[in-house]
N, C-alpha and C. Protein backbone atom coordinates (compact mmCIF):
# COMPACT_ATOMS: atom_id res chain seq x y z
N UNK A 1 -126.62 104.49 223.62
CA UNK A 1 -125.92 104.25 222.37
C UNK A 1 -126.76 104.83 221.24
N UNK A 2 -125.98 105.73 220.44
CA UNK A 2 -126.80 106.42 219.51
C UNK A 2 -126.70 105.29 217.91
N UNK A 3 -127.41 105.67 217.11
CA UNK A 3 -128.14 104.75 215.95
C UNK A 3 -126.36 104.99 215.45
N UNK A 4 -125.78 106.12 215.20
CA UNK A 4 -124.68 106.41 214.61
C UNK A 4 -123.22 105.45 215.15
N UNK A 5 -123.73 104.49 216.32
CA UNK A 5 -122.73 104.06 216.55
C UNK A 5 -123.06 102.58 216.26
N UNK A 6 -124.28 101.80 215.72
CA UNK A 6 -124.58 100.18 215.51
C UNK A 6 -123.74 100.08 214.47
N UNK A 7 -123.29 99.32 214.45
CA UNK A 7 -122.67 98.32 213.25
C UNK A 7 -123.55 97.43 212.62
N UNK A 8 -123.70 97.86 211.38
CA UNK A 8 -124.94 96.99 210.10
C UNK A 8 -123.79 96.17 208.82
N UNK A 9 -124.14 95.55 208.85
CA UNK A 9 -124.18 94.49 208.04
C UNK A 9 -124.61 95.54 206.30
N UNK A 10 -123.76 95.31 205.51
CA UNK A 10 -124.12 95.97 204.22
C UNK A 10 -125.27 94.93 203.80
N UNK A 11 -125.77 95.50 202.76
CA UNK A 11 -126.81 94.54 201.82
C UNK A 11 -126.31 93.51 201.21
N UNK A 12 -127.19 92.08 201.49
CA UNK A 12 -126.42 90.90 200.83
C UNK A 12 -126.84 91.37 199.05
N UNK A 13 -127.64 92.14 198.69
CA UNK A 13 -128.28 92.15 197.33
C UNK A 13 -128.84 93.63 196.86
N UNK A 14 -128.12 94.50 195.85
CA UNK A 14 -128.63 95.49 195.46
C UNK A 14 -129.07 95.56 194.38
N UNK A 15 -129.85 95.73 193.62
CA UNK A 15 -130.14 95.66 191.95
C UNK A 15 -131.12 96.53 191.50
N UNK A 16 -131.38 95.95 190.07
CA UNK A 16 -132.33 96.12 189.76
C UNK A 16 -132.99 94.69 189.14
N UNK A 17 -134.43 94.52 188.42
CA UNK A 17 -135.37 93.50 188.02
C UNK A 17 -135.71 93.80 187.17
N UNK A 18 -135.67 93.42 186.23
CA UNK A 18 -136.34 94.32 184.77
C UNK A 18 -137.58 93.12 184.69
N UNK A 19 -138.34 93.09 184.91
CA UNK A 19 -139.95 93.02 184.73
C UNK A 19 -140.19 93.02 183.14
N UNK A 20 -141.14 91.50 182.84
CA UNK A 20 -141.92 91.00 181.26
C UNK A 20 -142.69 92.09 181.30
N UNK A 21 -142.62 92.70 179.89
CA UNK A 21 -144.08 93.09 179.38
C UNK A 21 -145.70 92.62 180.14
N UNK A 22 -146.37 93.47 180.68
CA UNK A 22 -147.41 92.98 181.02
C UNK A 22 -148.28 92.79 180.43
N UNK A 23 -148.76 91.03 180.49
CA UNK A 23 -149.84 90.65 180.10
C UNK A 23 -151.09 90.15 180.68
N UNK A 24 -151.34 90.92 181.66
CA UNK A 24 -152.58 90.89 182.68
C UNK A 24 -152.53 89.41 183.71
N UNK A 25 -151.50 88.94 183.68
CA UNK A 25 -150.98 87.69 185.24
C UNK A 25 -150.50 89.12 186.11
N UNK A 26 -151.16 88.32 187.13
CA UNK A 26 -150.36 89.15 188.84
C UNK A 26 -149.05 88.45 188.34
N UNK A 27 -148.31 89.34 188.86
CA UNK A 27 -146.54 89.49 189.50
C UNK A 27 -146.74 90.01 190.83
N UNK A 28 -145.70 89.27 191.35
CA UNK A 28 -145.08 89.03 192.98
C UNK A 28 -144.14 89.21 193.27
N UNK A 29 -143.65 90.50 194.03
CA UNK A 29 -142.34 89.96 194.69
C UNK A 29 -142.02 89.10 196.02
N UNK A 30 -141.30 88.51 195.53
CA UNK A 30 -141.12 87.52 196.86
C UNK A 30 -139.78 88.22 197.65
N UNK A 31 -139.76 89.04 199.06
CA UNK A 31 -138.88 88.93 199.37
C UNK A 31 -138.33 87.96 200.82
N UNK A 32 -137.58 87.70 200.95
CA UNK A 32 -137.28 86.66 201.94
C UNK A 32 -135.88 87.21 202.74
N UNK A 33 -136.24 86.68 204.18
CA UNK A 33 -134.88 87.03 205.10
C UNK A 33 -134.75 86.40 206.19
N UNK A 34 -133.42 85.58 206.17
CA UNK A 34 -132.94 84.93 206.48
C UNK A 34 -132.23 85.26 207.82
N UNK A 35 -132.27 84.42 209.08
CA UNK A 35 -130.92 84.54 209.92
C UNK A 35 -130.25 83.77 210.10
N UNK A 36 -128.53 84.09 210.17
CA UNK A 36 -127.47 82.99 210.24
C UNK A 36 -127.32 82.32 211.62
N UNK A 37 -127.03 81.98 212.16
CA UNK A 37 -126.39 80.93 213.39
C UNK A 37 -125.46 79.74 213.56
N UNK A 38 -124.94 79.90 214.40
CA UNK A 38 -123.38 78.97 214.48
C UNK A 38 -124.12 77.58 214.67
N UNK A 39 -123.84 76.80 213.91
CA UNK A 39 -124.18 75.11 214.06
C UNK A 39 -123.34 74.78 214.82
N UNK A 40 -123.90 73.57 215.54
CA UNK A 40 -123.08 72.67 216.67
C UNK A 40 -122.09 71.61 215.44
N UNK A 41 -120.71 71.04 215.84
CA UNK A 41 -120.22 70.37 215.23
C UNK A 41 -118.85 70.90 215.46
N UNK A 42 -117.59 69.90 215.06
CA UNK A 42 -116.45 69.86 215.30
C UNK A 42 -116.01 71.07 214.87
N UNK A 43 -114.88 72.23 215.12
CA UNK A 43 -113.98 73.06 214.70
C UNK A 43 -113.44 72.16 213.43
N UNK A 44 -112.92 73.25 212.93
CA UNK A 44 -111.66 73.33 212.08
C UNK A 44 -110.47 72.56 213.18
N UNK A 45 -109.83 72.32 212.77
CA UNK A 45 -108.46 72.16 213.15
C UNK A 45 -107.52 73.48 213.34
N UNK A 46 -106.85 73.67 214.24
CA UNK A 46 -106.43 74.80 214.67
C UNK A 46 -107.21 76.20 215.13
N UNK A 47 -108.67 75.97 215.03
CA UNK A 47 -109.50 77.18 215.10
C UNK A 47 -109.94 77.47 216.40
N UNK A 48 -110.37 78.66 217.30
CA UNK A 48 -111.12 78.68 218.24
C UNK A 48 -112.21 78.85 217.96
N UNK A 49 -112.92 79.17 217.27
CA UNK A 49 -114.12 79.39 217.13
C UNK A 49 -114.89 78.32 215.76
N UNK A 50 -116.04 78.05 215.56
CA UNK A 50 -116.48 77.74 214.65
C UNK A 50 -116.76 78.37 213.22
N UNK A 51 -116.92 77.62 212.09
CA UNK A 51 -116.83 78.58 210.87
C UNK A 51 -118.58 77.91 210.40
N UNK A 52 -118.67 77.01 211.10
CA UNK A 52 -120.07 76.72 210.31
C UNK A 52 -121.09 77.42 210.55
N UNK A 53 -122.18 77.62 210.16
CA UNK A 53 -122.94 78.03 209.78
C UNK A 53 -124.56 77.52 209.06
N UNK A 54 -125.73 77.69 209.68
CA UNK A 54 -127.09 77.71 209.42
C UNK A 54 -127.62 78.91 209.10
N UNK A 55 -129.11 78.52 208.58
CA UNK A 55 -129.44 79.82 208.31
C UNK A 55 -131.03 79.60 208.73
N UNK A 56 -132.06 80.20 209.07
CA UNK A 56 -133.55 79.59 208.72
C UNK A 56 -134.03 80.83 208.71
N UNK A 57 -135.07 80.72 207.79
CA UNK A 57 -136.28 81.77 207.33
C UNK A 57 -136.98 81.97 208.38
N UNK A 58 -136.49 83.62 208.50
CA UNK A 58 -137.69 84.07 209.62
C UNK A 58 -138.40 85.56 209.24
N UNK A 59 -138.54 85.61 207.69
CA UNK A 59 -139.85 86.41 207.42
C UNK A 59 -139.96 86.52 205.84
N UNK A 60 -140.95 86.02 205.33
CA UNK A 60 -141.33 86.52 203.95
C UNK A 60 -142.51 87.41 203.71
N UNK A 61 -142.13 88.13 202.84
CA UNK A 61 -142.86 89.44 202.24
C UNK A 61 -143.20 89.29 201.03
N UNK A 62 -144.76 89.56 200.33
CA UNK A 62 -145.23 89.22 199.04
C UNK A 62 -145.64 90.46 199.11
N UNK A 63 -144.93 91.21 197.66
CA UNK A 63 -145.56 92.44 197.37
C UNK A 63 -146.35 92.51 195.90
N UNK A 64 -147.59 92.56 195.60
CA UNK A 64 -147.61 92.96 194.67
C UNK A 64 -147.60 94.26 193.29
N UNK A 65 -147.20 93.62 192.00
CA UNK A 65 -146.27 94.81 191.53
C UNK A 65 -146.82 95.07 190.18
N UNK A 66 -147.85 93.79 190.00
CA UNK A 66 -148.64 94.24 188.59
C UNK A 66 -150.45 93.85 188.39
């Protein structure tokens, strides 16, 4: 299976940060990423599948930027 055929998930977050004037404090970016997973617990009514949803942190990244 070539890379051209995975199916990705778009970005939950694109932007930009406009950053204070620097006044000699470190700045950090914190980035964080998350994975979802189906929680145990009753359906919906009428549903086959579940709609709920967890999430837990499985990696943070501190970059520094000033």
């Amino acid at each position: 299976m070539g890379a051209e055929q995975l199916w990705l998930r778009p970005p939950l977050w694109d932007g930009r940060i406009d950053l204070p004037e620097p006044d000699g404090a470190e700045l950090l970016l914190v980035i964080a990423e998350y994975e979802e997973y189906a929680v145990d617990g009753p359906a919906p009514r009428h549903s086959m599948t579940s709609t709920k949803t967890g999430r837990k942190l499985v990696v943070v990244e501190h970059v520094s930027i000033a």
